[in-house]
Protein backbone atom coordinates (compact mmCIF):
# COMPACT_ATOMS: atom_id res chain seq x y z
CA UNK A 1 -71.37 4.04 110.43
CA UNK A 2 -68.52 1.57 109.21
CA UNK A 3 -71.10 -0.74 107.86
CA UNK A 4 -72.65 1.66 105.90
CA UNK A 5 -69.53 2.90 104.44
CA UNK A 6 -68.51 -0.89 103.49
CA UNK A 7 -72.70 -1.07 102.13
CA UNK A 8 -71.77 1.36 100.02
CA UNK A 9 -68.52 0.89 98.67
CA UNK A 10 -69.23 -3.05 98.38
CA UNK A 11 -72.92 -3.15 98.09
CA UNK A 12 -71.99 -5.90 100.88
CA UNK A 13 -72.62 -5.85 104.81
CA UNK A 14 -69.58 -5.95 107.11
CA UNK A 15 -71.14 -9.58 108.21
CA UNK A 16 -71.87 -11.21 104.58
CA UNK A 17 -68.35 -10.03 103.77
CA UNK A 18 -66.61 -11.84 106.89
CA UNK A 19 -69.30 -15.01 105.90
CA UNK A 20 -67.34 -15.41 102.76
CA UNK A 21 -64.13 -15.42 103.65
CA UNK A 22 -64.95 -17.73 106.57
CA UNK A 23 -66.50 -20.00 103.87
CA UNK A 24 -64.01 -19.52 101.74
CA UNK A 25 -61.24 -20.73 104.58
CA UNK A 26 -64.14 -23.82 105.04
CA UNK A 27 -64.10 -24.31 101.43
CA UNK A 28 -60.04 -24.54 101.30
CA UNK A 29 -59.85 -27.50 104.50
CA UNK A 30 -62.56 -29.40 103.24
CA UNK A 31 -60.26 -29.87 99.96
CA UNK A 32 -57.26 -29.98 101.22
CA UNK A 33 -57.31 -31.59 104.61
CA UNK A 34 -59.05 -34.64 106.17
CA UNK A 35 -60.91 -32.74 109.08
CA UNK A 36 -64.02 -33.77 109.60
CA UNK A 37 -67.05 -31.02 109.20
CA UNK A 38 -67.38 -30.17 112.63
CA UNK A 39 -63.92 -30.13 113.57
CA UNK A 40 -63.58 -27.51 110.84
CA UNK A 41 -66.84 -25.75 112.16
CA UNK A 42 -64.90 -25.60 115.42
CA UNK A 43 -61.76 -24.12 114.15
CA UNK A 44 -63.46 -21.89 112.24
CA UNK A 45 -65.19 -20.62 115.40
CA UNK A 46 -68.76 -21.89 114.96
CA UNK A 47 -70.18 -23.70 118.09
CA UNK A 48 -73.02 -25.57 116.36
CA UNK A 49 -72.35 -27.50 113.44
CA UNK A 50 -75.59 -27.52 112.05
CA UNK A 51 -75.32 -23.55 111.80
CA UNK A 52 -72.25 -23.54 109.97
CA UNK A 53 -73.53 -26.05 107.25
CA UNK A 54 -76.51 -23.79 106.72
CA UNK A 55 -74.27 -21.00 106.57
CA UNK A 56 -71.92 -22.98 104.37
CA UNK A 57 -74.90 -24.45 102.16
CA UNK A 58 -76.80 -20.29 101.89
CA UNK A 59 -73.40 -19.14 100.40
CA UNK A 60 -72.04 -22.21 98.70
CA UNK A 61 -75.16 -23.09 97.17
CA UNK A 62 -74.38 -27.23 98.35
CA UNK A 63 -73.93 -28.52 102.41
CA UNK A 64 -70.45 -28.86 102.86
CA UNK A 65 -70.45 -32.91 102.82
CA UNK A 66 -71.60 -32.34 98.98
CA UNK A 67 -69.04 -29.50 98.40
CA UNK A 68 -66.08 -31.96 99.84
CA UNK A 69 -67.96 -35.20 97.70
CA UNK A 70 -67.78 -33.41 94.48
CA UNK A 71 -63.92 -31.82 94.94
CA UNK A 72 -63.17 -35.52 95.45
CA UNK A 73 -65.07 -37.04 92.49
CA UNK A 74 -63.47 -33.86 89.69
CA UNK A 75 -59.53 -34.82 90.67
């Protein structure tokens, strides 16, 4: 019932909306700290690695290695 509500409001599921703001957390220590990817996949909760950066790649559009590469190349 509470997803459908958030569906509907949102035009978002409960899940895609917790995705993004765990992406967007991934996003913010892969600029601002010097964890490595799967020590931030860890934190973040995610057992597998490779799960998170195909999580991290479907919402991000890039893998999280290229994300990080290109934050470092624009300062």
């Amino acid at each position: 019932m509470r997803n459908a509500c958030v569906k509907a409001i949102t035009a978002n599921s409960v899940s895609a909306l917790i995705h993004r703001e765990v992406i967007a957390e991934s996003q913010r220590l892969l600029f601002y700290t010097d964890l490595d990817i799967k020590e931030i996949a860890l934190d973040l909760g995610f057992e597998d690695q490779k799960y998170f950066s195909r999580l991290f790649k479907k919402v991000v559009g890039v893998g999280p290695t290229v994300f990080r590469d290109k934050q470092l190349s624009t300062d």
